[in-house]
N, C-alpha and C. Protein backbone atom coordinates (compact mmCIF):
# COMPACT_ATOMS: atom_id res chain seq x y z
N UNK A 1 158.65 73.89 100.71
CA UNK A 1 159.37 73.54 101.91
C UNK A 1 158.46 72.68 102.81
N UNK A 2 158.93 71.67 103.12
CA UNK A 2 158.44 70.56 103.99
C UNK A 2 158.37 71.58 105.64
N UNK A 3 157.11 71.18 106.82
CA UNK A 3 156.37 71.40 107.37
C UNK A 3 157.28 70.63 108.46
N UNK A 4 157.95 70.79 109.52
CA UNK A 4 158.11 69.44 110.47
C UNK A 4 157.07 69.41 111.65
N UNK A 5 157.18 67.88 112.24
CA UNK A 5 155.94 67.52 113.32
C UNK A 5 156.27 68.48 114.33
N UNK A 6 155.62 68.69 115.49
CA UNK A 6 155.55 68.79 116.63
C UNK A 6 157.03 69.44 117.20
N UNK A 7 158.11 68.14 117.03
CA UNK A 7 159.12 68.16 118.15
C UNK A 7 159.97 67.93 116.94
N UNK A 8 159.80 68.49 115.87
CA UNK A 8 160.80 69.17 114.71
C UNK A 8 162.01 68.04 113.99
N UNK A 9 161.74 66.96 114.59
CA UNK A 9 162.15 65.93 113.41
C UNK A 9 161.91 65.42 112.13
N UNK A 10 160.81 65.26 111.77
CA UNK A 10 160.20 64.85 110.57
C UNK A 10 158.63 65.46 110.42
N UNK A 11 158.58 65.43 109.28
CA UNK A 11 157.25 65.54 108.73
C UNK A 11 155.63 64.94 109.09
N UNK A 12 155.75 63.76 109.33
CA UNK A 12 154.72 62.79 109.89
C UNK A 12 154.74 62.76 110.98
N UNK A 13 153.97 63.07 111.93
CA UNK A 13 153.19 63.27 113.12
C UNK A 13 153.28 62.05 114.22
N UNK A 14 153.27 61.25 113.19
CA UNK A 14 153.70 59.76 114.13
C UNK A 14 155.27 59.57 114.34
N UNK A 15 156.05 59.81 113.26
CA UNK A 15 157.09 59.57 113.33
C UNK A 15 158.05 60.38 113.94
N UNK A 16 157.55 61.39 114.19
CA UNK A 16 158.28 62.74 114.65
C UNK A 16 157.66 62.26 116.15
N UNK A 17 157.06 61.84 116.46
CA UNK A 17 156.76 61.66 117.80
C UNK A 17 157.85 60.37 118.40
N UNK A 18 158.19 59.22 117.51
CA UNK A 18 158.59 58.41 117.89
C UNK A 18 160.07 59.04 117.58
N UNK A 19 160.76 59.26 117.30
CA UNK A 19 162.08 60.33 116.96
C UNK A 19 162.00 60.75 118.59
N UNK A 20 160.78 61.45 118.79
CA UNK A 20 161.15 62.43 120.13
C UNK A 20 161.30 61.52 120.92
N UNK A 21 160.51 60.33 121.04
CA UNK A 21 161.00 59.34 122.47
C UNK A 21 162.21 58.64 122.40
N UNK A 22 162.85 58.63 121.45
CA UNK A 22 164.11 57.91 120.90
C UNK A 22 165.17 59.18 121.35
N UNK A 23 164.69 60.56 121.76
CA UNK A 23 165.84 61.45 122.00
C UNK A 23 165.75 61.38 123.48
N UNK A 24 164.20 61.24 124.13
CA UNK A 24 163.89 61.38 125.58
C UNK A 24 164.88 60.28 126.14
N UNK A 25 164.73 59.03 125.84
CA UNK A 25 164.94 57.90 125.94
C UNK A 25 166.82 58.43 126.43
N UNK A 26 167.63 58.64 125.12
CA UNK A 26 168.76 58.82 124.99
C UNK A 26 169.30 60.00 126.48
N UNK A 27 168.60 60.79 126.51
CA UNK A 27 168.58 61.72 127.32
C UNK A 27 168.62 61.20 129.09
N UNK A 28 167.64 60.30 129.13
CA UNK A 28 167.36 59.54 130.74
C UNK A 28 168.31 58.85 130.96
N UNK A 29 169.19 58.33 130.21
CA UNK A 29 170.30 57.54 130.11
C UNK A 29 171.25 58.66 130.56
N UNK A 30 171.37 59.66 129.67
CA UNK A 30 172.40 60.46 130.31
C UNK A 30 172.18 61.27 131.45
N UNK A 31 170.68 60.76 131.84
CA UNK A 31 170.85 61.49 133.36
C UNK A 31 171.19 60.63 134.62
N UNK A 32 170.89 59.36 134.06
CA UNK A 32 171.22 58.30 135.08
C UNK A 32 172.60 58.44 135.79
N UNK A 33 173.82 59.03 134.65
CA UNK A 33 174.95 59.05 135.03
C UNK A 33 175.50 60.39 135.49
N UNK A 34 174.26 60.97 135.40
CA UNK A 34 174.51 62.75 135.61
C UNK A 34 175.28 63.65 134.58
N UNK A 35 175.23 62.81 133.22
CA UNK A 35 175.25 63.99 132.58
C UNK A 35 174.27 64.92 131.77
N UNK A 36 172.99 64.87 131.99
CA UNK A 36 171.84 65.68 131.44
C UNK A 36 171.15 66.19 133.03
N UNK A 37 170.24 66.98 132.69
CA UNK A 37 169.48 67.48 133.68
C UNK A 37 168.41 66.88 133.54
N UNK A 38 167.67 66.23 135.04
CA UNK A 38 166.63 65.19 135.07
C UNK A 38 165.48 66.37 134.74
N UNK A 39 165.56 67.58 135.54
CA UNK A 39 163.93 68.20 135.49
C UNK A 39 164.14 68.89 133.81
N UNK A 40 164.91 68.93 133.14
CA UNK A 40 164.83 69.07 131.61
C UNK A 40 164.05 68.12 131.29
N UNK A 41 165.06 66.52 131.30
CA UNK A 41 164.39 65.37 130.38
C UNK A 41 162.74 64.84 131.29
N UNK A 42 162.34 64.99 132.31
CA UNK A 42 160.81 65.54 132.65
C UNK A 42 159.80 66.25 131.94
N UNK A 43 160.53 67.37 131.80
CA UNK A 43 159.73 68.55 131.46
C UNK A 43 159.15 67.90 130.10
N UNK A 44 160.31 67.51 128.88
CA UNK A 44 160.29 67.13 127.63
C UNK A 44 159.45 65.93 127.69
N UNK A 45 159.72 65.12 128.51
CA UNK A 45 158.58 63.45 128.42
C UNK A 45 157.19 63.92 128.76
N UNK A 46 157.18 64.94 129.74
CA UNK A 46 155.63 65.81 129.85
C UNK A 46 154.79 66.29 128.65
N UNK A 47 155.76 66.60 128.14
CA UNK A 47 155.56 67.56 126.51
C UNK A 47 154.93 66.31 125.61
N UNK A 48 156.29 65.31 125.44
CA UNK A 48 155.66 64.32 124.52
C UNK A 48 154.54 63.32 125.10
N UNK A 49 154.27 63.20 126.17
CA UNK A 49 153.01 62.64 126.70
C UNK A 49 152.08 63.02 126.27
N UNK A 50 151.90 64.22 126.07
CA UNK A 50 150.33 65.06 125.79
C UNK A 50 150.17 65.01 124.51
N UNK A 51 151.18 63.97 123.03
CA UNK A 51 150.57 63.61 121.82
C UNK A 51 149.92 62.07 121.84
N UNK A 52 149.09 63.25 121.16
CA UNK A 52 147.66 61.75 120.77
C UNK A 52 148.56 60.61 119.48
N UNK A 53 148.44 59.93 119.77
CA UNK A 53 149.11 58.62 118.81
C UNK A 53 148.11 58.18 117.92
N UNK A 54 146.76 58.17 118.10
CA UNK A 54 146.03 57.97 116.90
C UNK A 54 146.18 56.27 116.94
N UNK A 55 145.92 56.10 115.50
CA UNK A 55 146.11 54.20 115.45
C UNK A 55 147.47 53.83 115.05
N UNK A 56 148.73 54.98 115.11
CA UNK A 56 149.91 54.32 114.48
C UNK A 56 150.31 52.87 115.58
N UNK A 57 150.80 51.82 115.03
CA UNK A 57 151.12 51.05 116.02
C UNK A 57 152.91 51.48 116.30
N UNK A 58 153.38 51.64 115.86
CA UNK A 58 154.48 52.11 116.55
C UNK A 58 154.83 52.94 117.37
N UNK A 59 153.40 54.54 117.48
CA UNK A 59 153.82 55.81 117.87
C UNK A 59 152.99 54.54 119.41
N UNK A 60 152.10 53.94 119.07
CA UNK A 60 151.32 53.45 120.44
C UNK A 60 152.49 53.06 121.00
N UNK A 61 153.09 51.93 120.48
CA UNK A 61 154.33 51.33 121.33
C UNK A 61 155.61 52.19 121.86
N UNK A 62 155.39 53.23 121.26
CA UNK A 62 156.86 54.61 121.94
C UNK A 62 155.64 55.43 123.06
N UNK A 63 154.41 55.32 122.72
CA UNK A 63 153.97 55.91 124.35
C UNK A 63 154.17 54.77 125.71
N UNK A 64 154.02 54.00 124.82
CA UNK A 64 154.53 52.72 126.05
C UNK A 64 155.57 53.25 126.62
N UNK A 65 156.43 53.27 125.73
CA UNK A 65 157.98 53.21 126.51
C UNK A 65 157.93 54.59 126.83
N UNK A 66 157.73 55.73 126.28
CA UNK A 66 157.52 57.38 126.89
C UNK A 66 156.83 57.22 128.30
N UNK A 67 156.10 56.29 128.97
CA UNK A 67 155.55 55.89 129.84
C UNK A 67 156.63 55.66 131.16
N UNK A 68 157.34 54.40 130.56
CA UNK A 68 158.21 53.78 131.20
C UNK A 68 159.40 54.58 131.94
N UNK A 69 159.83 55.19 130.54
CA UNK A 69 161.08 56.13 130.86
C UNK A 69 160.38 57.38 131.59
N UNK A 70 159.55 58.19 131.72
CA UNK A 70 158.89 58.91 132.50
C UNK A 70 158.94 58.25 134.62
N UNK A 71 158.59 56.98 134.62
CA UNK A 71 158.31 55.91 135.61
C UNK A 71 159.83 56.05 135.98
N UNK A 72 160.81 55.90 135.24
CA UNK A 72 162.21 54.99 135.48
C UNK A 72 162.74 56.73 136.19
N UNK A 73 162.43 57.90 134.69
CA UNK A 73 163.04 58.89 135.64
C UNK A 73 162.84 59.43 136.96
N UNK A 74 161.33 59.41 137.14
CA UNK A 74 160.35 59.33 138.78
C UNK A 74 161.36 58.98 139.53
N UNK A 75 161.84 57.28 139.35
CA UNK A 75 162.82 56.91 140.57
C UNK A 75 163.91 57.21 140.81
N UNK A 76 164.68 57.77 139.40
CA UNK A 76 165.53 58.43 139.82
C UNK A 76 165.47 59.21 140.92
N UNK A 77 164.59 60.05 140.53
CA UNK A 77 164.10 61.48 141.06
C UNK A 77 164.07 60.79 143.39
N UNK A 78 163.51 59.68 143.17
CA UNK A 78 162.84 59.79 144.09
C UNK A 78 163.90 58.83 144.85
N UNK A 79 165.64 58.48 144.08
CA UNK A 79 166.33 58.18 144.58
C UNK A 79 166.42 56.46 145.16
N UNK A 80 165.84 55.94 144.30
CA UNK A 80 165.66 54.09 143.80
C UNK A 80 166.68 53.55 142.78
């Protein structure tokens, strides 16, 4: 039986990370319009912040954007 990453998508550590920002991502969207809970999709971009990306270049480029969308939900938050 296969092992899953972190945040229980896949197997590979990189990829299961980039999966999770692809759900965060999906999630900030639905809070924009109020249908998710912002201090949920927070809590979760907190969570996936604190993985190390290593040299994948893709997991680097989803902390980028795990970055962003973290930033974008802030203003929500802070009503911008």
């Amino acid at each position: 039986m296969t092992t899953l990453g972190r945040f229980g998508h896949h197997p590979d550590p990189a990829i299961d990370f980039c999966v999770e920002v692809d759900a965060i991502e999906s999630i900030a969207a639905e809070v924009k319009v109020g249908l998710a809970d912002r201090g949920a999709a927070l809590d979760r971009a907190s969570r996936a912040e604190n993985f190390r990306v290593g040299g994948d270049p893709w997991a680097v480029k989803a902390m980028g954007r795990l970055r962003e969308i973290g930033d974008d939900l802030g203003r929500v938050t802070s009503g911008e």
